[in-house]
C-alpha atoms as a PDB file:
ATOM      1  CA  UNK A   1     -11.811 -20.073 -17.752  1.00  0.00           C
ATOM      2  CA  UNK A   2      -8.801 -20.798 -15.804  1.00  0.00           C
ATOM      3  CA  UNK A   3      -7.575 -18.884 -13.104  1.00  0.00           C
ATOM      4  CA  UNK A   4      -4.058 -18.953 -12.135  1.00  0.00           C
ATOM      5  CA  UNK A   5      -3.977 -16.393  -9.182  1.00  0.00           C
ATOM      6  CA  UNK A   6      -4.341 -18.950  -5.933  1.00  0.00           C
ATOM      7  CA  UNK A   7      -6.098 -16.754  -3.043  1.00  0.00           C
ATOM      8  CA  UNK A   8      -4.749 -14.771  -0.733  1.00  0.00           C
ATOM      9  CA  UNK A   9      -5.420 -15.691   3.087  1.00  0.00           C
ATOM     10  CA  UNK A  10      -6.284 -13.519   5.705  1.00  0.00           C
ATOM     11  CA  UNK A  11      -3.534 -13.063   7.196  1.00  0.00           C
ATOM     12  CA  UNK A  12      -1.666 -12.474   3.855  1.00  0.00           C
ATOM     13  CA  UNK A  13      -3.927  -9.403   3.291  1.00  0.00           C
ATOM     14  CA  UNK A  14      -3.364  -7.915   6.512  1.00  0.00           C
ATOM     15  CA  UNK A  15       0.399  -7.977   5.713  1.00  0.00           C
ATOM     16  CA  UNK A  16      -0.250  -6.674   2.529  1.00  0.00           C
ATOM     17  CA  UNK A  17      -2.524  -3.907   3.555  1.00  0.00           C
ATOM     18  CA  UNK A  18       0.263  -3.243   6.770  1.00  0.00           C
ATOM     19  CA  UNK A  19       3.165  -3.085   3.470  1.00  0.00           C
ATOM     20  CA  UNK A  20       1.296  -0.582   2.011  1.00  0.00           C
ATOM     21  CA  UNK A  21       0.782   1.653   5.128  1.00  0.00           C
ATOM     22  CA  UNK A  22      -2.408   0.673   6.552  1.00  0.00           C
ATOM     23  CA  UNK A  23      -1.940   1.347  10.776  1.00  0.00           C
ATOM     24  CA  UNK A  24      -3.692  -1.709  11.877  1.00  0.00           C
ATOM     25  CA  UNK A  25      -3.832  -0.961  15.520  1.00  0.00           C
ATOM     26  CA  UNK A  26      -6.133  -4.259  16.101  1.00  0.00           C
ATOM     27  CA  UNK A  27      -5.521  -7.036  13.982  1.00  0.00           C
ATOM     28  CA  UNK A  28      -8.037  -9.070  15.368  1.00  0.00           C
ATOM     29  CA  UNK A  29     -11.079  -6.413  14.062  1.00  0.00           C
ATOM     30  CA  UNK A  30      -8.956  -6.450  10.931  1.00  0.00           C
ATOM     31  CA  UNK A  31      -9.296 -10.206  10.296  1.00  0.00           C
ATOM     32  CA  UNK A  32     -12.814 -10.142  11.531  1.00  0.00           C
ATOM     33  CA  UNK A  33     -13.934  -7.446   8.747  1.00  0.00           C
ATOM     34  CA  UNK A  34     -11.769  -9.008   6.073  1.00  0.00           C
ATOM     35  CA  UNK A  35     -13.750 -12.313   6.731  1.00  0.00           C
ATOM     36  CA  UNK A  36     -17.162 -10.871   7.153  1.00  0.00           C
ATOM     37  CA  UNK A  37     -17.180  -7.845   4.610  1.00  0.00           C
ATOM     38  CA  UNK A  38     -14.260  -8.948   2.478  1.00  0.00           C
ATOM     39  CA  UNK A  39     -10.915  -7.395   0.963  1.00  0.00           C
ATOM     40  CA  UNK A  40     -12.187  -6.795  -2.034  1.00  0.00           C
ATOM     41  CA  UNK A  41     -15.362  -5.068  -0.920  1.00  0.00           C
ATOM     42  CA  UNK A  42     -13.634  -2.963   1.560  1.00  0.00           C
ATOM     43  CA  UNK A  43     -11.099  -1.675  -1.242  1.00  0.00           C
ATOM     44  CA  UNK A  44     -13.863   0.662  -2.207  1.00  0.00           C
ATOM     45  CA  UNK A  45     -13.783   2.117   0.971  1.00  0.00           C
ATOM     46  CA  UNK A  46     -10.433   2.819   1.452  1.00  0.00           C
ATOM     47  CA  UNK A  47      -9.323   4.507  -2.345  1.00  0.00           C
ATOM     48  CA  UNK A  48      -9.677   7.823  -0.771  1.00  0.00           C
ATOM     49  CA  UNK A  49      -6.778   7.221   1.684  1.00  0.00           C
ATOM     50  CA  UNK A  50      -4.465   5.743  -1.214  1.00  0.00           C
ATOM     51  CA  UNK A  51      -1.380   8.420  -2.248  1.00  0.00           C
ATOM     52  CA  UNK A  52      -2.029   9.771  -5.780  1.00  0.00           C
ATOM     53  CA  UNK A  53      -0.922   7.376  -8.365  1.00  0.00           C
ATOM     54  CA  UNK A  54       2.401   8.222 -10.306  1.00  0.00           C
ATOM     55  CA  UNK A  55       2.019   9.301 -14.017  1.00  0.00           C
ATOM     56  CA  UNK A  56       0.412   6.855 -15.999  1.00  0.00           C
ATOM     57  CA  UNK A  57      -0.635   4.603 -13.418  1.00  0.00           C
ATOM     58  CA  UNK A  58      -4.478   4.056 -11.829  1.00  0.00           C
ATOM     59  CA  UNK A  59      -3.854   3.558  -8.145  1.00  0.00           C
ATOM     60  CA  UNK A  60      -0.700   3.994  -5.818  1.00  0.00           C
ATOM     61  CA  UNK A  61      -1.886   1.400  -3.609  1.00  0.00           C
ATOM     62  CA  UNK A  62      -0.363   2.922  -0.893  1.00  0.00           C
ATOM     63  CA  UNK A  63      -1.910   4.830   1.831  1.00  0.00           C
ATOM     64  CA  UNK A  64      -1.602   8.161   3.312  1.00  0.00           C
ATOM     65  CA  UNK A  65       0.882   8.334   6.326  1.00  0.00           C
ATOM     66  CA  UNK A  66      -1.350   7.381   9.173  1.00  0.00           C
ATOM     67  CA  UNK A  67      -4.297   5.832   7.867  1.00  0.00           C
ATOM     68  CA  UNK A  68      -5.841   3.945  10.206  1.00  0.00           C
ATOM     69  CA  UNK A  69      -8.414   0.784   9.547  1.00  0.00           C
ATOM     70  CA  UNK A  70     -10.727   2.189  11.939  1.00  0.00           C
ATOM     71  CA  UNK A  71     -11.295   4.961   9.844  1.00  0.00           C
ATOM     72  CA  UNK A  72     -11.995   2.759   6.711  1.00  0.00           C
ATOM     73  CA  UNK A  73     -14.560   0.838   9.074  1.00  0.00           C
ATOM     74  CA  UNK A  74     -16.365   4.200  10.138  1.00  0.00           C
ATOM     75  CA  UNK A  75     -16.920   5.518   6.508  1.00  0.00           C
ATOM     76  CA  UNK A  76     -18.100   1.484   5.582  1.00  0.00           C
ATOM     77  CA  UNK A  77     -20.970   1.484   8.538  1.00  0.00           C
ATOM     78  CA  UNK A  78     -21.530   5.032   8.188  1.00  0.00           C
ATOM     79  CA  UNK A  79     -22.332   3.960   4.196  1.00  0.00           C
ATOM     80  CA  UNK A  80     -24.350   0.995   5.426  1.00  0.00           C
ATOM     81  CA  UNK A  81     -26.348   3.008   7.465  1.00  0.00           C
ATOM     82  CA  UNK A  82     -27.492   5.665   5.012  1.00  0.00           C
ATOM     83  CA  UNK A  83     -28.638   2.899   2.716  1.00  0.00           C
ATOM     84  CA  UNK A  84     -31.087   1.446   4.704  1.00  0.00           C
ATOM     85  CA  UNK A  85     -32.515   4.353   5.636  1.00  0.00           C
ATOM     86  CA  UNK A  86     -32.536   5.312   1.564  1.00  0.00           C
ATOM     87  CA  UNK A  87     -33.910   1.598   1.259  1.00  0.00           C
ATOM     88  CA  UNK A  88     -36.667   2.356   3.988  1.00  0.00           C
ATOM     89  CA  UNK A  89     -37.759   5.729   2.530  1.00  0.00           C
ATOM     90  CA  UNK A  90     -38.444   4.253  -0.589  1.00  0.00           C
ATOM     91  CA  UNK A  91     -39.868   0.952   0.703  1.00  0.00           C
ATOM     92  CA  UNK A  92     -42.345   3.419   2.056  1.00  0.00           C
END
């Protein structure tokens, strides 16, 4: 398969995510969680802060007027959280 879509860099998405509205107060924590978790993962995270999507379109991909990153990072650790615990009550 070839794949002509080069990657986006880090600091490519973080201008991307800042075009469509994201408040990225820190851009430092932003970089780190973009390297560590990933865009693509994080995307999940963040579809409930996207607009509504016009007619006949999937996503807006753009965010709600002060949407801040911090609040995509809570709702990703607070998800991590509850499943290891979920993990650990089944373990037992």
């Amino acid at each position: 398969m070839l794949y002509d879509k080069p990657p986006t860099s880090v600091d490519e998405q973080i201008a991307l995510l800042k075009g469509r509205g994201l408040v990225c107060a820190d851009e430092a924590l932003v970089r780190r969680w973009l390297v560590t978790v990933g865009y693509y993962r994080l995307s999940a995270y963040w579809l409930p802060y996207e607009l509504p999507p016009p007619t006949g379109q999937t996503r807006s991909k753009t965010f709600a007027p002060d949407t801040a990153f911090e609040s995509i990072v809570d709702i990703y650790t607070f998800d991590r959280q509850l499943r290891l615990l979920v993990t650990e009550a089944i373990e037992r």
